[in-house]
C-alpha atoms as a PDB file:
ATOM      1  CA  UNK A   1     -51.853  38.152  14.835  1.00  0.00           C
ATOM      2  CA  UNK A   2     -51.288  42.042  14.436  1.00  0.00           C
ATOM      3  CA  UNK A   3     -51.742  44.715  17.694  1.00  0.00           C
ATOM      4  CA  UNK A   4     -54.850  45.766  15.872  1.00  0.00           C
ATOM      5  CA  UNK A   5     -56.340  42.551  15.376  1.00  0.00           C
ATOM      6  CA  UNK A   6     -55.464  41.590  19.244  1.00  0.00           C
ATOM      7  CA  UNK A   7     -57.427  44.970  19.762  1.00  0.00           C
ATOM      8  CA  UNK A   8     -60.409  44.241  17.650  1.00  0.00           C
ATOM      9  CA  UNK A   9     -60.585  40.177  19.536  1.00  0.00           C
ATOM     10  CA  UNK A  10     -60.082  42.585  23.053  1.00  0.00           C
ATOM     11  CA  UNK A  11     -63.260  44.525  22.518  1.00  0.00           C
ATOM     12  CA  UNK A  12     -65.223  42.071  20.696  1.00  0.00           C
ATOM     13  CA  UNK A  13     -65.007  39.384  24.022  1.00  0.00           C
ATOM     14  CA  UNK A  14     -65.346  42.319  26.058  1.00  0.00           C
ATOM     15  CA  UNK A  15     -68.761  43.306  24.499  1.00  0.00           C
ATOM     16  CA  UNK A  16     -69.670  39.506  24.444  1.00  0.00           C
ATOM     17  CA  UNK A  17     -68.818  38.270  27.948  1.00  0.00           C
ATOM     18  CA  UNK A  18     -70.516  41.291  29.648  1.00  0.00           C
ATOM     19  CA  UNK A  19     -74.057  41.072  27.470  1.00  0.00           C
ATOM     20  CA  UNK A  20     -73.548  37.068  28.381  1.00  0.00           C
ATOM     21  CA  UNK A  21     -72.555  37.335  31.442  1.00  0.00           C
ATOM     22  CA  UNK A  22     -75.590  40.263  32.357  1.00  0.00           C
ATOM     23  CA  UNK A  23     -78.010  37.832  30.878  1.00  0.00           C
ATOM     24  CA  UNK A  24     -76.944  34.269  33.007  1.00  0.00           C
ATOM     25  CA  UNK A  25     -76.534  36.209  36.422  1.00  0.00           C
ATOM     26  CA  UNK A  26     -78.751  38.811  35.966  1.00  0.00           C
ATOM     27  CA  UNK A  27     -76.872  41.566  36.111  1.00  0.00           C
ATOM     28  CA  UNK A  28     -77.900  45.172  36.051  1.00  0.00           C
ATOM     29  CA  UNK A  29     -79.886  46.349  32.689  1.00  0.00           C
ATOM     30  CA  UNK A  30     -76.938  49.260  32.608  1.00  0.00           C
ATOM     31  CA  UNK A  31     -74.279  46.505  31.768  1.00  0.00           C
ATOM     32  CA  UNK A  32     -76.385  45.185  28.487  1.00  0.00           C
ATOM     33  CA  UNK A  33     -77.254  48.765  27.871  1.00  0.00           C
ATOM     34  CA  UNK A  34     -73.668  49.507  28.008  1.00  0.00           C
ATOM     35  CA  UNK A  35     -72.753  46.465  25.688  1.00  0.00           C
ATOM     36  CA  UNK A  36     -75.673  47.589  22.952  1.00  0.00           C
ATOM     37  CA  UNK A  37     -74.469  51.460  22.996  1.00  0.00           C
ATOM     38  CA  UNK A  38     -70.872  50.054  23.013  1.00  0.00           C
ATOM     39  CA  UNK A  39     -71.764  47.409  19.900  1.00  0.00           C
ATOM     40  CA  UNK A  40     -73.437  50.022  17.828  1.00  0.00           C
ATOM     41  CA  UNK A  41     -70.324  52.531  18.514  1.00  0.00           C
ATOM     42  CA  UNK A  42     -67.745  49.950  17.389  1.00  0.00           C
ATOM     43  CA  UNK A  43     -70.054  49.063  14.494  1.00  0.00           C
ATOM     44  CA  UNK A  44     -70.043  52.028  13.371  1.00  0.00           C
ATOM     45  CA  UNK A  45     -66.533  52.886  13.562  1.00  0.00           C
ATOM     46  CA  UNK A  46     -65.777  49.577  11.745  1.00  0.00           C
ATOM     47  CA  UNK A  47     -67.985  50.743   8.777  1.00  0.00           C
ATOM     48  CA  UNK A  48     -66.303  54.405   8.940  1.00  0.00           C
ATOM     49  CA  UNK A  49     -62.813  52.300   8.662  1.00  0.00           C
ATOM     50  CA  UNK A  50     -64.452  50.064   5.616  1.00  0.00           C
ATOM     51  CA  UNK A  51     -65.591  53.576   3.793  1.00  0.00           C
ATOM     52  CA  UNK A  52     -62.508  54.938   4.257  1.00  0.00           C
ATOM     53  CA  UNK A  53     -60.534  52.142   2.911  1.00  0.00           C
ATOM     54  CA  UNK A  54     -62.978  51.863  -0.055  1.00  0.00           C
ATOM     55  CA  UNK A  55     -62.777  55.618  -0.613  1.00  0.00           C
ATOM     56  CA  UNK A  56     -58.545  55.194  -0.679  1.00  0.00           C
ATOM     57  CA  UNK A  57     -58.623  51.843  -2.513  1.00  0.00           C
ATOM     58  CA  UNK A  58     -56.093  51.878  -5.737  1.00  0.00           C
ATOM     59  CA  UNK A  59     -54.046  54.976  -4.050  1.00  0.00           C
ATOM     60  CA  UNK A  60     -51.233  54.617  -1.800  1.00  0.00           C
ATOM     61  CA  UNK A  61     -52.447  56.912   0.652  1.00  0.00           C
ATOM     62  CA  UNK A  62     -53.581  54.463   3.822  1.00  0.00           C
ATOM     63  CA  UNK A  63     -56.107  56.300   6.002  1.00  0.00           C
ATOM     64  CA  UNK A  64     -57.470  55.146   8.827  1.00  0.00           C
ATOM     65  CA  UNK A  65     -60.046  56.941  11.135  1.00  0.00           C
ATOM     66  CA  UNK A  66     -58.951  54.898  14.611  1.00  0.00           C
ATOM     67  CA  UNK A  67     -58.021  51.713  14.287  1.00  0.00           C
ATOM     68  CA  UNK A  68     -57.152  49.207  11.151  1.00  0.00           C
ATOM     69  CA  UNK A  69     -59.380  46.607  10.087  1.00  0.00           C
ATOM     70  CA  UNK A  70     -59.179  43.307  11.475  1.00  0.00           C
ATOM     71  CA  UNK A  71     -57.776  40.509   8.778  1.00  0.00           C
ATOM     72  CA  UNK A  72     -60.782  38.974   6.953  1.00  0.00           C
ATOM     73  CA  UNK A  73     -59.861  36.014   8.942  1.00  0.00           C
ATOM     74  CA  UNK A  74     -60.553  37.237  12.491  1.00  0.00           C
ATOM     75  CA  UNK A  75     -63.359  39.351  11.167  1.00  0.00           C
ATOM     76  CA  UNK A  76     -65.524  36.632  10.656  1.00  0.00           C
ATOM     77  CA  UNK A  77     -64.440  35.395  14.426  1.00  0.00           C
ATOM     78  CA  UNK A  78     -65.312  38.886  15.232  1.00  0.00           C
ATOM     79  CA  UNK A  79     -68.592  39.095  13.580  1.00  0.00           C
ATOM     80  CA  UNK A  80     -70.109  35.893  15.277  1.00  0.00           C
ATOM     81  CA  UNK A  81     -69.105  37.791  18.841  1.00  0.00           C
ATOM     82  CA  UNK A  82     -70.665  40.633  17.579  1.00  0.00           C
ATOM     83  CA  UNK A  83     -74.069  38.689  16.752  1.00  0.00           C
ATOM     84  CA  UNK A  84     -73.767  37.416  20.234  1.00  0.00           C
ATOM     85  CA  UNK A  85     -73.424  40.091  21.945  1.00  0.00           C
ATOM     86  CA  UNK A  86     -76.357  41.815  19.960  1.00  0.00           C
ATOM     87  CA  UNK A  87     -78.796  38.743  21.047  1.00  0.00           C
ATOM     88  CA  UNK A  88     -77.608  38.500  24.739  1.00  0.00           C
ATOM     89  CA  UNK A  89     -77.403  42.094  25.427  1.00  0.00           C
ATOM     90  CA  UNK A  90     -81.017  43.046  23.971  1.00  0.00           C
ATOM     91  CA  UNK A  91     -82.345  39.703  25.903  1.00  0.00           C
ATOM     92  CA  UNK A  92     -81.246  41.088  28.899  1.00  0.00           C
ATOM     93  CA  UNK A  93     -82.728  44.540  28.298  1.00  0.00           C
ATOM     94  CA  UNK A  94     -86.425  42.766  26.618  1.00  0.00           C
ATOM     95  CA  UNK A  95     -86.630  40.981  30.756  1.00  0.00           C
ATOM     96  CA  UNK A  96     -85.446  44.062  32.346  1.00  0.00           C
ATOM     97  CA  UNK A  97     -88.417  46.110  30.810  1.00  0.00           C
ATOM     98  CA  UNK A  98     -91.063  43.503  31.709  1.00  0.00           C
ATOM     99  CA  UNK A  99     -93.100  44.816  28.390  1.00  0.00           C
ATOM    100  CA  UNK A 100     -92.529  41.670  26.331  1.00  0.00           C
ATOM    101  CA  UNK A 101     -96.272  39.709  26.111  1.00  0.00           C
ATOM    102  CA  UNK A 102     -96.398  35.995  24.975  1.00  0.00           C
ATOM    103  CA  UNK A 103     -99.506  35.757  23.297  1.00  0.00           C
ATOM    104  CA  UNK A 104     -99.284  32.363  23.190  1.00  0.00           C
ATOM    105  CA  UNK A 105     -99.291  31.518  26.674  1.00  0.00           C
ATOM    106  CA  UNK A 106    -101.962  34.894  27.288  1.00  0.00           C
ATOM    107  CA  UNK A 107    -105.946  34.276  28.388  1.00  0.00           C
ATOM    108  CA  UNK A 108    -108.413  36.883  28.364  1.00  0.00           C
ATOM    109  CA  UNK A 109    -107.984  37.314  32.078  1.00  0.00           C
ATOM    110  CA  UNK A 110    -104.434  37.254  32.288  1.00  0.00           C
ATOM    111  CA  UNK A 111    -101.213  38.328  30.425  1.00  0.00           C
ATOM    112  CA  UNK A 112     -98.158  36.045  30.453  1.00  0.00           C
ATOM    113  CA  UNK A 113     -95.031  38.600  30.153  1.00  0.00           C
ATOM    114  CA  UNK A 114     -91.507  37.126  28.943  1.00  0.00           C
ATOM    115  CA  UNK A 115     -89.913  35.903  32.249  1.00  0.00           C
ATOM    116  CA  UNK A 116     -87.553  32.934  31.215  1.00  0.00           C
ATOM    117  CA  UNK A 117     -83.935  33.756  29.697  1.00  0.00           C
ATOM    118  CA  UNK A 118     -84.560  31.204  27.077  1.00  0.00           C
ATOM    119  CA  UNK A 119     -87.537  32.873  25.641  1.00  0.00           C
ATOM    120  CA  UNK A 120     -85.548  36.339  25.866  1.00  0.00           C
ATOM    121  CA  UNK A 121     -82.870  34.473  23.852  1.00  0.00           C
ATOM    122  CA  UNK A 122     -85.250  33.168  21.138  1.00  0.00           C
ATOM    123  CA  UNK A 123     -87.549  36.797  21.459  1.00  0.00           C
ATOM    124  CA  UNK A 124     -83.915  38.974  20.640  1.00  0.00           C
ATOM    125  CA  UNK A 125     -82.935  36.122  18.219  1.00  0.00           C
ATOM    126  CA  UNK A 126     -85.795  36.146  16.132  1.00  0.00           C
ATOM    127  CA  UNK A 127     -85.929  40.359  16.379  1.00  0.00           C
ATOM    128  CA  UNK A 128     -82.369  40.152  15.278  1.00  0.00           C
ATOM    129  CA  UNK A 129     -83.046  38.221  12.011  1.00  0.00           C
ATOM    130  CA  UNK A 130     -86.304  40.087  11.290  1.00  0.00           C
ATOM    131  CA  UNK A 131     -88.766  36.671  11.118  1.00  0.00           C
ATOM    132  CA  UNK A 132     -91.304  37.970  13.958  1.00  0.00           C
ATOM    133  CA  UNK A 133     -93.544  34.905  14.743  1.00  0.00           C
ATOM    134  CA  UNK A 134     -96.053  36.695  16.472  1.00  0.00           C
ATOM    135  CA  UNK A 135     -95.403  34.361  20.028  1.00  0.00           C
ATOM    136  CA  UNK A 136     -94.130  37.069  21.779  1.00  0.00           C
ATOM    137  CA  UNK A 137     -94.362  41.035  21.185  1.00  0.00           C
ATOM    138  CA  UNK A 138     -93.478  44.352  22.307  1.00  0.00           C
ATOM    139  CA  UNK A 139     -96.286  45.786  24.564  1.00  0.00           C
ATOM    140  CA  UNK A 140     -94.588  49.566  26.021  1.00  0.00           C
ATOM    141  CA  UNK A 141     -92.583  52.201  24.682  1.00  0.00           C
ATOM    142  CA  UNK A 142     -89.147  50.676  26.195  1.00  0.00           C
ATOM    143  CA  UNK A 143     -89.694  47.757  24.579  1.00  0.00           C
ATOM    144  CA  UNK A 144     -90.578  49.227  20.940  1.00  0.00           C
ATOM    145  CA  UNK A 145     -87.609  51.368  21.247  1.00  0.00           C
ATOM    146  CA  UNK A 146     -85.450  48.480  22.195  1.00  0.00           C
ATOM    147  CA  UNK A 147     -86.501  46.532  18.975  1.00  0.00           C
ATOM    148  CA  UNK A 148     -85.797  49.154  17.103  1.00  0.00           C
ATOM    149  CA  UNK A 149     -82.349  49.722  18.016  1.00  0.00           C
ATOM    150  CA  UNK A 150     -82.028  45.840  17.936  1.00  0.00           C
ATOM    151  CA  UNK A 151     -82.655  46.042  14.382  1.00  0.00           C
ATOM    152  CA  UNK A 152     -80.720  49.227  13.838  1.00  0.00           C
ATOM    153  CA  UNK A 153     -77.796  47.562  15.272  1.00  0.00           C
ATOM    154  CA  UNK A 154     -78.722  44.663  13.365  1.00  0.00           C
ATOM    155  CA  UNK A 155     -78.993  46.287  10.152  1.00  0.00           C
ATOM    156  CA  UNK A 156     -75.028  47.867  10.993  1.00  0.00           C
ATOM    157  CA  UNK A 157     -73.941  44.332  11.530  1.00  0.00           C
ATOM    158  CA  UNK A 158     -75.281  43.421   8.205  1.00  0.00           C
ATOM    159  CA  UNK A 159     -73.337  46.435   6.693  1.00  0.00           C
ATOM    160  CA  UNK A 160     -70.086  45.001   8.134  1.00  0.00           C
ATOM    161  CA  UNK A 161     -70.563  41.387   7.338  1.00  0.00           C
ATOM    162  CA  UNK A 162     -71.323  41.808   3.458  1.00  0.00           C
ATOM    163  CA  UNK A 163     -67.569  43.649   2.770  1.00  0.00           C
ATOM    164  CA  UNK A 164     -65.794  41.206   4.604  1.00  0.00           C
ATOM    165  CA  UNK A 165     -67.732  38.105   3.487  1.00  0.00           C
ATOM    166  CA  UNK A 166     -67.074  39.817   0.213  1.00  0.00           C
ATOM    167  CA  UNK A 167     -63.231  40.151   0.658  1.00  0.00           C
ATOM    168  CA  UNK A 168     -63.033  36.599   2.400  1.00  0.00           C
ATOM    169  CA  UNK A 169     -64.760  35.437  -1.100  1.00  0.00           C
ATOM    170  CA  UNK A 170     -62.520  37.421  -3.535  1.00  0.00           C
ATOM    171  CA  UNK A 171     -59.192  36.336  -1.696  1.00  0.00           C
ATOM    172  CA  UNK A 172     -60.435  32.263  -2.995  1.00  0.00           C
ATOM    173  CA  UNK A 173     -60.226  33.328  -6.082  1.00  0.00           C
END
């Protein structure tokens, strides 16, 4: 295992155990917040350091913004942390705002607002992976904007995963 790849598992558990770890003790809302904002960041920089390689590919000029890419293999190890800190960390954040309604559970005289960190779980997973049941839905402004920088950061994952699931597949052959 390279330095950068030790780097790239470093920050990866990091982001993971703190949005896990907020979630099962109930932690501050800043600590998930931090993981999100610090998920999208390293997202991002990934994809800057998969253009940049693209953009150099067939020259011998190596550029790198910050930090090499991880090997394909750890970046698939890296990607499922990434997809669990994305879940955990939003879950955390959906309870903390309290605007989360399950309409299943709702009467006409009272509203039933997510409370268990199973159904934030399930609410963030399904967000993540765009299905929307319609159980449970966004009923403030926090909680819109949370959902949509659930699937913003989703949508970055998804830009990271297809190049290295594309590599991994290419490297069979």
């Amino acid at each position: 295992m390279s330095k950068e790849d030790r780097i790239h598992l470093a920050i990866s558990i990091i982001l993971a155990g703190t949005s896990i770890l907020s979630l099962v003790y109930f932690l501050p809302a800043y600590i998930s917040s931090a993981s999100a904002i610090g998920l999208i960041v390293y997202v991002f920089i990934l994809l800057l350091e998969c253009a940049s390689k693209s953009e150099h590919e067939g020259t011998n000029s190596s550029t790198k913004i910050l930090i090499e890419l991880p090997h394909e293999t750890w970046a698939l190890f890296l990607v499922q942390l990434l997809i669990l800190t994305n879940v955990f960390s939003f879950a955390n954040l959906y309870l903390e705002s309290g605007e989360v309604i399950n309409s299943l559970a709702s009467s006409d005289e009272q509203i039933f607002y997510l409370s268990s960190r199973i159904d934030a779980l399930y609410y963030s997973f399904v967000t993540l992976t765009t299905l929307g049941y319609g159980d449970f839905f966004p009923s403030g402004a926090v909680s819109r904007l949370l959902v949509v920088l659930q699937l913003f950061s989703g949508a970055l994952l998804l830009l990271f995963i297809v190049p290295v699931l594309g590599s991994r597949i290419s490297a069979w052959k």
